[in-house]
C-alpha atoms as a PDB file:
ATOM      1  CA  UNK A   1      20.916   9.968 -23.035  1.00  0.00           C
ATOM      2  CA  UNK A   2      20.097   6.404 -23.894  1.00  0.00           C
ATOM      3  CA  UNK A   3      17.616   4.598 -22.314  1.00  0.00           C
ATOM      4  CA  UNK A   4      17.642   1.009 -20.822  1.00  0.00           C
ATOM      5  CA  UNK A   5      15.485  -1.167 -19.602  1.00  0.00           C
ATOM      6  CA  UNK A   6      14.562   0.047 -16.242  1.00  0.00           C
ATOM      7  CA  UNK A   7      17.660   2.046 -16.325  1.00  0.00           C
ATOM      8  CA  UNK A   8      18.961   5.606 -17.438  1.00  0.00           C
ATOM      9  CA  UNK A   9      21.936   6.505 -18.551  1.00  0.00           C
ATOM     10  CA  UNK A  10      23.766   9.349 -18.153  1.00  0.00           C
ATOM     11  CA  UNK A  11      26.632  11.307 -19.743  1.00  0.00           C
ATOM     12  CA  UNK A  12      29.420  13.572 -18.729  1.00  0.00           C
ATOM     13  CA  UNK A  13      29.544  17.130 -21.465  1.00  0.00           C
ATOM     14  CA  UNK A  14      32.671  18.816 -21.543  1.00  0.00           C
ATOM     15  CA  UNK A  15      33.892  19.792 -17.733  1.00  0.00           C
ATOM     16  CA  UNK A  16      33.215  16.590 -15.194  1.00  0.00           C
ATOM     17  CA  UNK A  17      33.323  18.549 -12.281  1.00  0.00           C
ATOM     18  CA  UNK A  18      29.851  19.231 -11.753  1.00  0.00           C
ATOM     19  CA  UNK A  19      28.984  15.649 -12.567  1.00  0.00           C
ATOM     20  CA  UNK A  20      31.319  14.501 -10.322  1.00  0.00           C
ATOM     21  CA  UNK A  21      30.675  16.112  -7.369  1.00  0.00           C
ATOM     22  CA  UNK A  22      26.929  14.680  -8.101  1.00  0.00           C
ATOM     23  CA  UNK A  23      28.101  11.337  -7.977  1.00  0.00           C
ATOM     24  CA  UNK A  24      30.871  11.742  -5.013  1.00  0.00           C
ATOM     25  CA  UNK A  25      27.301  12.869  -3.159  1.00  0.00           C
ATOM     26  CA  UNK A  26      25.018  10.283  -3.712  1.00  0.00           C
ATOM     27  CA  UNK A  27      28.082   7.472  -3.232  1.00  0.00           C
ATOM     28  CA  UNK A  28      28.109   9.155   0.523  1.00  0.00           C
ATOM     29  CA  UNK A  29      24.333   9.163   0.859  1.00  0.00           C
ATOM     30  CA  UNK A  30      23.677   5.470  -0.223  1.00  0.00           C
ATOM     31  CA  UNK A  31      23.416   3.945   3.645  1.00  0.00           C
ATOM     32  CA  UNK A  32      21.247   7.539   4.652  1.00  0.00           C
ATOM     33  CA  UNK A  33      17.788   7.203   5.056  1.00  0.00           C
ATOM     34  CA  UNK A  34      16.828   9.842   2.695  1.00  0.00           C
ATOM     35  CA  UNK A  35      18.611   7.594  -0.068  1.00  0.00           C
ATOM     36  CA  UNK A  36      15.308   5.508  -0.344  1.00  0.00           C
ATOM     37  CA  UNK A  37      13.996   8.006  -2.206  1.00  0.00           C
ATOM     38  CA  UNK A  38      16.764   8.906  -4.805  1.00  0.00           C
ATOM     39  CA  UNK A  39      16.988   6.918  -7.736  1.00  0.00           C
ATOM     40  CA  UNK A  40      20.770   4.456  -7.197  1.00  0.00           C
ATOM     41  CA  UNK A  41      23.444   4.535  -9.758  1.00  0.00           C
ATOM     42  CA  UNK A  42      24.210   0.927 -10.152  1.00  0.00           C
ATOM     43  CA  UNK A  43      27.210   0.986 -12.550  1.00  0.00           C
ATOM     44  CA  UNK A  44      29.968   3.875 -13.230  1.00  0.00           C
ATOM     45  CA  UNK A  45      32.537   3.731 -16.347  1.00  0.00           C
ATOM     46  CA  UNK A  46      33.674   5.417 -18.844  1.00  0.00           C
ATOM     47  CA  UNK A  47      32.236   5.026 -22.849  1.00  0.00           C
ATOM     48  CA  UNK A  48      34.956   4.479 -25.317  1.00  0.00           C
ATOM     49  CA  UNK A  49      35.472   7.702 -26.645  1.00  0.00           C
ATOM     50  CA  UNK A  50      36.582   8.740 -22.993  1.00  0.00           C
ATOM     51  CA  UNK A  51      33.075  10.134 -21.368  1.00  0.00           C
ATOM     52  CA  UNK A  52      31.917   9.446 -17.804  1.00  0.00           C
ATOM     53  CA  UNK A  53      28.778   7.713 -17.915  1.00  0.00           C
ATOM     54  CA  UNK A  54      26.526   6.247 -15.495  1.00  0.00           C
ATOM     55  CA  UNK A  55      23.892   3.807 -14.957  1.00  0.00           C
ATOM     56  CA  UNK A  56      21.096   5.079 -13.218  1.00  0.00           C
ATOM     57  CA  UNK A  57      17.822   2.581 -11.726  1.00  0.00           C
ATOM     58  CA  UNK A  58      14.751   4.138 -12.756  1.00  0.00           C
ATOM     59  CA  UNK A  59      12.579   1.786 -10.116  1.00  0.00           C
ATOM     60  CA  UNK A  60       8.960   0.714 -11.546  1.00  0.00           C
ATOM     61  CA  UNK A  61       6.298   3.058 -10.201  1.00  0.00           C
ATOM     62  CA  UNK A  62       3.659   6.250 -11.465  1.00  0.00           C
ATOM     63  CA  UNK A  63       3.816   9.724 -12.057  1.00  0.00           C
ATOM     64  CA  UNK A  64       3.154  11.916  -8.865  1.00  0.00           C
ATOM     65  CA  UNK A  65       0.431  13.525 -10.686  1.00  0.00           C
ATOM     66  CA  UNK A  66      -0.674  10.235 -12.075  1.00  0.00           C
ATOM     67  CA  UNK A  67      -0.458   8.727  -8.355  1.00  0.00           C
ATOM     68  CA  UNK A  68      -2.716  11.302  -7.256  1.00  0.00           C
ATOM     69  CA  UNK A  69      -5.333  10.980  -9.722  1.00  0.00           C
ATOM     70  CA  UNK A  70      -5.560   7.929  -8.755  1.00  0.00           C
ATOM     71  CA  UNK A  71      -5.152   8.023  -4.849  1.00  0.00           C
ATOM     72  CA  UNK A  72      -8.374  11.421  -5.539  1.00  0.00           C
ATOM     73  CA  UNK A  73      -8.251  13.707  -2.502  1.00  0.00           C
ATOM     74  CA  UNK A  74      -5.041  12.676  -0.039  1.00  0.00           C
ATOM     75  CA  UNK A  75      -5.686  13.239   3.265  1.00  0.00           C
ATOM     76  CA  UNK A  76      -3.534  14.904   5.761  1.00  0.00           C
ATOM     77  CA  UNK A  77      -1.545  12.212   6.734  1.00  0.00           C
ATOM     78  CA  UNK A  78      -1.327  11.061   3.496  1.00  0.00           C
ATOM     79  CA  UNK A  79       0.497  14.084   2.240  1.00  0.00           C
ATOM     80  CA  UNK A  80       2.301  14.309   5.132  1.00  0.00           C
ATOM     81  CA  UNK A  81       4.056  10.795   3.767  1.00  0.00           C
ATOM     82  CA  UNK A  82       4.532  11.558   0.402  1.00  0.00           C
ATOM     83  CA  UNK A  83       6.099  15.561   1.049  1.00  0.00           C
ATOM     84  CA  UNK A  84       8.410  14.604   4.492  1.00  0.00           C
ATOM     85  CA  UNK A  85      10.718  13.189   2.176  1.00  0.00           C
ATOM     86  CA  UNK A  86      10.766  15.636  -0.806  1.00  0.00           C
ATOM     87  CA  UNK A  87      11.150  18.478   2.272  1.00  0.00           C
ATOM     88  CA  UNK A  88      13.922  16.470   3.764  1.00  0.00           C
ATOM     89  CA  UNK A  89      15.816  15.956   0.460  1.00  0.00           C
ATOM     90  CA  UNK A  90      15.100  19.586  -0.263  1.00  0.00           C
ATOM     91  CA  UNK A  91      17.111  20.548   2.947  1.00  0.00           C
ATOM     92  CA  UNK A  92      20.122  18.431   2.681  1.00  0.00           C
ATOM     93  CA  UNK A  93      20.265  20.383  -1.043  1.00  0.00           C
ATOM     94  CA  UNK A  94      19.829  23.824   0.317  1.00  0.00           C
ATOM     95  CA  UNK A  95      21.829  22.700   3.299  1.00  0.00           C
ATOM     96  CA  UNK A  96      24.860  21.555   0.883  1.00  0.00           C
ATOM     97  CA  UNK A  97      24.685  18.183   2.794  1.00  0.00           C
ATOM     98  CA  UNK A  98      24.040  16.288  -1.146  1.00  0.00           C
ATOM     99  CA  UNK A  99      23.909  17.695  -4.443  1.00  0.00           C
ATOM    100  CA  UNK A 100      20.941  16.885  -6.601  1.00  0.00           C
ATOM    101  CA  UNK A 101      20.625  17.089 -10.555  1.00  0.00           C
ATOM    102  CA  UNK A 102      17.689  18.926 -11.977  1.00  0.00           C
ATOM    103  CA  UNK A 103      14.490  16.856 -12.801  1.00  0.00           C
ATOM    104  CA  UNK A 104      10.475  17.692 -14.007  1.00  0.00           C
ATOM    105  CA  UNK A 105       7.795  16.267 -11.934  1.00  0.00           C
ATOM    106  CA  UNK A 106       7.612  13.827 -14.397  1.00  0.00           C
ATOM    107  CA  UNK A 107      10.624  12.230 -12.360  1.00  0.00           C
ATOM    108  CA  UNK A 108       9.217  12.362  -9.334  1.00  0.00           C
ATOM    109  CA  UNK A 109       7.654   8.814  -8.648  1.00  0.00           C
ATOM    110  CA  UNK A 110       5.082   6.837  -6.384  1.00  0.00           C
ATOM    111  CA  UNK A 111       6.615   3.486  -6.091  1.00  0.00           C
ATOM    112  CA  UNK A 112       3.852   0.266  -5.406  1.00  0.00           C
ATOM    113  CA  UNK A 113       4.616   0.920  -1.957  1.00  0.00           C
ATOM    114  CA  UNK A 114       3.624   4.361  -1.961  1.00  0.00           C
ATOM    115  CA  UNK A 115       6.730   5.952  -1.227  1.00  0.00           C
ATOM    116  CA  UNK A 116       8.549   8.859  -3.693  1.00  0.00           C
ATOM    117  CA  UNK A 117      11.240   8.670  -5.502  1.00  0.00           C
ATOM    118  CA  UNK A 118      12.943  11.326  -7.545  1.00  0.00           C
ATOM    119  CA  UNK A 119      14.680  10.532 -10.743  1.00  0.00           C
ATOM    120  CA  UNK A 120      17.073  13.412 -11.086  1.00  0.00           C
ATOM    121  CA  UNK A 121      19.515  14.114 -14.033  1.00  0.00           C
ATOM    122  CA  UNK A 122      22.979  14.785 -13.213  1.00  0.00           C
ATOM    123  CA  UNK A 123      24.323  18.381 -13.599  1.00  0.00           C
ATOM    124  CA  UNK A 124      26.730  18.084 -16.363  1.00  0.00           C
ATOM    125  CA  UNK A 125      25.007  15.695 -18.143  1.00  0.00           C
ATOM    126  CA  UNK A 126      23.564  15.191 -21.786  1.00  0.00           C
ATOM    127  CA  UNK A 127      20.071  14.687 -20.090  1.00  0.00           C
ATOM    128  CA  UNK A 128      19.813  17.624 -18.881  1.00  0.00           C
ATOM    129  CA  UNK A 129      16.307  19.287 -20.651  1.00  0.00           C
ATOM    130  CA  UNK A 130      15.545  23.014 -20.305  1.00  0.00           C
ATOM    131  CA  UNK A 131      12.158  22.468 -18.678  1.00  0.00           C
ATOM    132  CA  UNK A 132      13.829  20.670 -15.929  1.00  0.00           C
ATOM    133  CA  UNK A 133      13.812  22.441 -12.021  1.00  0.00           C
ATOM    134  CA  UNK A 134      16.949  22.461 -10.656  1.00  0.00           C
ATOM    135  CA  UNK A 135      17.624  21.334  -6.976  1.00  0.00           C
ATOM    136  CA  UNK A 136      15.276  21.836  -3.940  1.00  0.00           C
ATOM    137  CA  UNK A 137      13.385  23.861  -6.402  1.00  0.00           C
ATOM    138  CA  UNK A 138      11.958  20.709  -7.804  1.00  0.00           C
ATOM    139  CA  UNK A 139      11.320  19.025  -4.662  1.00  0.00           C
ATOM    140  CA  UNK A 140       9.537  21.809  -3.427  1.00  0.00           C
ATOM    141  CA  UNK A 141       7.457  22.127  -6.326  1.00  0.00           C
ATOM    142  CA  UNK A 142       6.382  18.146  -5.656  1.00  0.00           C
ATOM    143  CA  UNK A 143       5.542  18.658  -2.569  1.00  0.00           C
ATOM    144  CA  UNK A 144       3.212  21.559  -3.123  1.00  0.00           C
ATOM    145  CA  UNK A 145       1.696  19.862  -6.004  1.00  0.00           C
ATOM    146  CA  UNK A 146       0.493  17.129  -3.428  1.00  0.00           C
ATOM    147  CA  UNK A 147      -0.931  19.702  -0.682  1.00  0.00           C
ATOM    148  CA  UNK A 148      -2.752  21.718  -4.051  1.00  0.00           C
ATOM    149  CA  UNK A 149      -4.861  18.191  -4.046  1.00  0.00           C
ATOM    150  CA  UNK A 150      -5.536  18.341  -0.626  1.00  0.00           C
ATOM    151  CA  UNK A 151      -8.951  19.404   0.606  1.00  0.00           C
ATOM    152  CA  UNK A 152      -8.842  23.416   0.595  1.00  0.00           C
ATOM    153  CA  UNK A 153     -10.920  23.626   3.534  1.00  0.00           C
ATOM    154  CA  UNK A 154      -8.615  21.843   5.996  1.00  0.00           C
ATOM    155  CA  UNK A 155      -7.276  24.237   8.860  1.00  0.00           C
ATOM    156  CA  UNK A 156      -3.816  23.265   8.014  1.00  0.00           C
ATOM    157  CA  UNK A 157      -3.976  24.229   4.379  1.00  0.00           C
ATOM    158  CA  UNK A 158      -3.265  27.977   4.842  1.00  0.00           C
ATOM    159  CA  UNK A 159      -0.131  27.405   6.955  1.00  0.00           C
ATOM    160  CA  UNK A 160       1.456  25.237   4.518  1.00  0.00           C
ATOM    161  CA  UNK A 161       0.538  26.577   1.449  1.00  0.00           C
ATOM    162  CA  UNK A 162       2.065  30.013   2.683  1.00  0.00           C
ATOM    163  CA  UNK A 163       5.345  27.793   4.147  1.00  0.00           C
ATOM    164  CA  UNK A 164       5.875  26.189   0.859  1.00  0.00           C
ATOM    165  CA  UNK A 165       5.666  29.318  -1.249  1.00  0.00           C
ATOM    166  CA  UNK A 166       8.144  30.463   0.848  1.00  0.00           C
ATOM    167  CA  UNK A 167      10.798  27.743   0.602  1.00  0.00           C
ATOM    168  CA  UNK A 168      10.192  27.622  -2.801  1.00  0.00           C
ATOM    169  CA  UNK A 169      13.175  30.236  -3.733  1.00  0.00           C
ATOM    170  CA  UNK A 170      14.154  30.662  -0.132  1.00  0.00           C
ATOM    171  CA  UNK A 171      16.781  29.431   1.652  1.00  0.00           C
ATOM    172  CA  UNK A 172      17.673  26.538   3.744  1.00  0.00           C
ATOM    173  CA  UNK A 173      16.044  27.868   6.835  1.00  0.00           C
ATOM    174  CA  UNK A 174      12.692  28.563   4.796  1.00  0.00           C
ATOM    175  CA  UNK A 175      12.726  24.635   3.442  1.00  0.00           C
ATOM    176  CA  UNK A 176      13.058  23.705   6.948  1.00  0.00           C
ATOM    177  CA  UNK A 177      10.556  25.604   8.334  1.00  0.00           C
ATOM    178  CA  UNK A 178       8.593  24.428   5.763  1.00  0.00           C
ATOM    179  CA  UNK A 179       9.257  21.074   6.934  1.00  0.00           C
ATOM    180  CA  UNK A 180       8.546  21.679  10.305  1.00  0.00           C
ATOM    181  CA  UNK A 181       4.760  22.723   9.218  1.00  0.00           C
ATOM    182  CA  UNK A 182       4.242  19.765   7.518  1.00  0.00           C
ATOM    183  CA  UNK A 183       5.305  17.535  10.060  1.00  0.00           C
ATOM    184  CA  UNK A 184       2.933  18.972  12.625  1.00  0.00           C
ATOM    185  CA  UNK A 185       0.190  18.829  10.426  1.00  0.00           C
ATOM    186  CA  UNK A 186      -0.557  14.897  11.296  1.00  0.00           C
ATOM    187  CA  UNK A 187       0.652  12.124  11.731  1.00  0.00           C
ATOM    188  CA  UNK A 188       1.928  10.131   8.772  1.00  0.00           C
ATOM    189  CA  UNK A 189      -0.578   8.160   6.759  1.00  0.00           C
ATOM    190  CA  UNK A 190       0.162   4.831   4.396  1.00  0.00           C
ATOM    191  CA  UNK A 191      -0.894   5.464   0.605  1.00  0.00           C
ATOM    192  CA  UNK A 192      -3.352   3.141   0.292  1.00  0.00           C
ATOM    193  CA  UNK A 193      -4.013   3.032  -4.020  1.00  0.00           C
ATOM    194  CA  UNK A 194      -3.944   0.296  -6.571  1.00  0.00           C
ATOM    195  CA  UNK A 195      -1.083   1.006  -9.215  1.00  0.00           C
ATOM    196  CA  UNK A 196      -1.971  -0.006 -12.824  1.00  0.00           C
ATOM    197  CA  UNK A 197      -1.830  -3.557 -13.221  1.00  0.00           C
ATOM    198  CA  UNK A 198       0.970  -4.994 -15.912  1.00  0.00           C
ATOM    199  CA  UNK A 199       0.151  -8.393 -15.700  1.00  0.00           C
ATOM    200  CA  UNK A 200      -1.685 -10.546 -18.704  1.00  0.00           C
ATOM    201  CA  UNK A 201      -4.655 -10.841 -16.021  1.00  0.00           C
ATOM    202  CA  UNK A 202      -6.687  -7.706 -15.313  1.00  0.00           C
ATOM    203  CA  UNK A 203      -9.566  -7.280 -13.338  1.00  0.00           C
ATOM    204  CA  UNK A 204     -12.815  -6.027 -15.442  1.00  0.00           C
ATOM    205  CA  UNK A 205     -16.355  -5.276 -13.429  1.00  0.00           C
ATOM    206  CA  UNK A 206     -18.947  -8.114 -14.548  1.00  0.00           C
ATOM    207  CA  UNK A 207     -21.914  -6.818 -17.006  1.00  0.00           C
ATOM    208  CA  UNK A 208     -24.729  -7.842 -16.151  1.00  0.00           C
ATOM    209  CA  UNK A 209     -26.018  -9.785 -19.485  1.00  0.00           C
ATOM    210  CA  UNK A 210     -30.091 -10.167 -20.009  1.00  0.00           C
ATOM    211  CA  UNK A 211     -31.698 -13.140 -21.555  1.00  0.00           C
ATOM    212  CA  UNK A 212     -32.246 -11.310 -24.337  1.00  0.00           C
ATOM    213  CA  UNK A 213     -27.990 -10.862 -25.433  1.00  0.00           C
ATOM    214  CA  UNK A 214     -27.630 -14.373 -23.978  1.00  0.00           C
ATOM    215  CA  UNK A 215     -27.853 -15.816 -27.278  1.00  0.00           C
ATOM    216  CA  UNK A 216     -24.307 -17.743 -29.013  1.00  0.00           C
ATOM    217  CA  UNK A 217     -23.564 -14.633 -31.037  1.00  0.00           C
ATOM    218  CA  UNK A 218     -24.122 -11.883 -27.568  1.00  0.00           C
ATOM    219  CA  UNK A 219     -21.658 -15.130 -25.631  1.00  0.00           C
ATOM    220  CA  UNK A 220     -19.359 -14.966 -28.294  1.00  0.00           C
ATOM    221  CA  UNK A 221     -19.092 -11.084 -28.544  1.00  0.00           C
ATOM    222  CA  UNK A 222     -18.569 -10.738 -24.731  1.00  0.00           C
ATOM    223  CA  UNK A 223     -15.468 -13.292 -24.822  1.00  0.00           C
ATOM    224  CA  UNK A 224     -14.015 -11.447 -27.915  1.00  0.00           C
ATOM    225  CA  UNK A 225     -14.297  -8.271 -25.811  1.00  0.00           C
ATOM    226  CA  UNK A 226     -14.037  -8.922 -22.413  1.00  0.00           C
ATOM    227  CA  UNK A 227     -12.208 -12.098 -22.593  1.00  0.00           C
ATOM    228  CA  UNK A 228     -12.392 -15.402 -20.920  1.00  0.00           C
ATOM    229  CA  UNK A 229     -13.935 -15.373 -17.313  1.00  0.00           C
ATOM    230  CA  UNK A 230     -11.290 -17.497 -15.294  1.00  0.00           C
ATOM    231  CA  UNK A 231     -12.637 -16.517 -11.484  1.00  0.00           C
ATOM    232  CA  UNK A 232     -14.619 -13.772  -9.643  1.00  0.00           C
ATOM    233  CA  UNK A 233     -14.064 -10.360 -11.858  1.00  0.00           C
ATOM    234  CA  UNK A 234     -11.314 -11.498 -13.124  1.00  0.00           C
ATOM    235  CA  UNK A 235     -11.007 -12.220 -17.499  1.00  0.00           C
ATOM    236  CA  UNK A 236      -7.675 -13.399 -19.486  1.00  0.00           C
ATOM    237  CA  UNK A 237      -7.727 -12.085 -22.713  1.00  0.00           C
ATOM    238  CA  UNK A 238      -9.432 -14.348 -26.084  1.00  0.00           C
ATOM    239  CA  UNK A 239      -6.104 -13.914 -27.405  1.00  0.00           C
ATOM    240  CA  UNK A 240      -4.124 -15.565 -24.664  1.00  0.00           C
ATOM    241  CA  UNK A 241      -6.385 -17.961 -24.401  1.00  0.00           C
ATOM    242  CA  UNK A 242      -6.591 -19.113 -27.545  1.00  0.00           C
ATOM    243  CA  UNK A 243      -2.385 -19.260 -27.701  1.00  0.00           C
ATOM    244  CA  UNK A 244      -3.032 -21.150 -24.616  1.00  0.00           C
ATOM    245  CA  UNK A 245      -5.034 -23.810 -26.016  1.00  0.00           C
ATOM    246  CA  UNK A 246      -3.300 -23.857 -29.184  1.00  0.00           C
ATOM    247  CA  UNK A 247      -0.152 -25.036 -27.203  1.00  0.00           C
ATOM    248  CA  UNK A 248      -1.236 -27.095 -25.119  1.00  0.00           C
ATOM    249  CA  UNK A 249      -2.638 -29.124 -28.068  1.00  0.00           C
ATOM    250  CA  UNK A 250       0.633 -29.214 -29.628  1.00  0.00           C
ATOM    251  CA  UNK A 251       2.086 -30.672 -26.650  1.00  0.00           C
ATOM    252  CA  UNK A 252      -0.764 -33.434 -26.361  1.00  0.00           C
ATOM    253  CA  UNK A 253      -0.143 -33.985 -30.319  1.00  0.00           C
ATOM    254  CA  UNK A 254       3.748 -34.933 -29.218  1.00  0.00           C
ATOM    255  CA  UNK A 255       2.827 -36.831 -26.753  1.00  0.00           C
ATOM    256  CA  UNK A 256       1.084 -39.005 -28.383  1.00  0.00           C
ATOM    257  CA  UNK A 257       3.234 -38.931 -31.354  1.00  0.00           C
ATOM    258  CA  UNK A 258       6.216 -40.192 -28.941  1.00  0.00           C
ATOM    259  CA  UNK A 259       4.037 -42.846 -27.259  1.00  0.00           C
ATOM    260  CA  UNK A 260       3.243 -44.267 -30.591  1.00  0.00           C
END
């Protein structure tokens, strides 16, 4: 497997067949619904030493279990949004309606909208890791790790946690009835969470400073370690401001050079 940016790629390993029928299935789902929440090929070929490889979109987003930490205790309707789709790609798999590749729950996403996606390896592939849950298995496993972070007192807890179990290693008419449980246990719910930030400007909590650190030497040691204040909690950091300024004066310097 070699890894892009923002993209993996995959590898065909001796018979194609498997691999194939992987990518046939996720050509026919592209326009479905459930699609949203599969991770696209974007480019198919073949490497020079005759392989079939693909090019897969690994969108931005978190960890599930990463999401959740930060999202703390989802409610209801909360896990309702983030498990209807694992259930419902779960039971085209059992279903044999699309084939998916095995994954960890490290592949299984929260995009900055708050929606899932699942980053799945294709069977017959060179990325294909012996940890990895295979299938429905996988989603299933995702969408119980959400409900296990769900309050345990709830009255819907019980039902679901028994339904889930059951799909687990059941079959296609266990993953729907699991389903079914979780869509009557509320209505859907928007994730409402702050991913981590990735641009230069990051929001830091004021500290309160007392009049006896406000000297030059406290100032100068809460710029190099907070950085600059530039609006209402919000700091750029001494570095990149100093790069900042240092530019800027070359461009003055030119200016004036070229005026002259």
């Amino acid at each position: 497997m070699q890894t892009k940016t923002d993209h993996d790629r995959w590898c065909a390993v001796a018979d194609e067949r498997a691999f194939l029928a992987w990518l046939a299935d996720r050509a026919a789902v592209s326009r479905d619904r459930a699609a949203r929440h599969l991770a696209p090929v974007v480019e198919v070929g073949r490497l020079p030493d005759g392989r079939l490889a693909v090019d897969v979109l690994r969108p931005p987003g978190t960890v599930l279990a990463a999401a959740l930490d930060i999202v703390g205790t989802p409610t209801t309707g909360v896990a309702v949004t983030l498990t209807v789709p694992l259930l419902e790609l779960a039971v085209a798999e059992r279903t044999g309606a699309v084939r998916i590749g095995s994954a960890g729950l490290d592949d299984v996403l929260v995009d900055d909208a708050g929606a899932v996606v699942l980053c799945d390896r294709p069977p017959g592939s060179d990325g294909v890791r012996r940890s990895d849950e295979h299938g429905a298995r996988l989603l299933v496993l995702a969408a119980r790790l959400v409900w296990e972070r769900t309050d345990a007192r709830s009255d819907e807890r019980p039902r679901i946690d028994e339904a889930l179990a059951a799909a687990l290693d059941g079959d296609s008419a266990a993953v729907i009835e699991a389903l079914a449980v979780v869509r009557a246990a509320a209505a859907p719910r928007p994730v409402r969470w702050d991913p981590p930030v990735h641009d230069l400007l990051v929001g830091l909590p004021e500290r309160a400073v007392s009049r006896t650190e406000a000297s030059p030497w406290a100032v100068l040691g809460e710029l190099v370690e907070r950085g600059v204040p530039i609006g209402r909690g919000r700091r750029l950091p001494l570095r990149r401001a100093l790069v900042g300024v240092v530019v800027a004066a070359g461009l003055t310097a030119a200016a004036v050079f070229t005026i002259g």
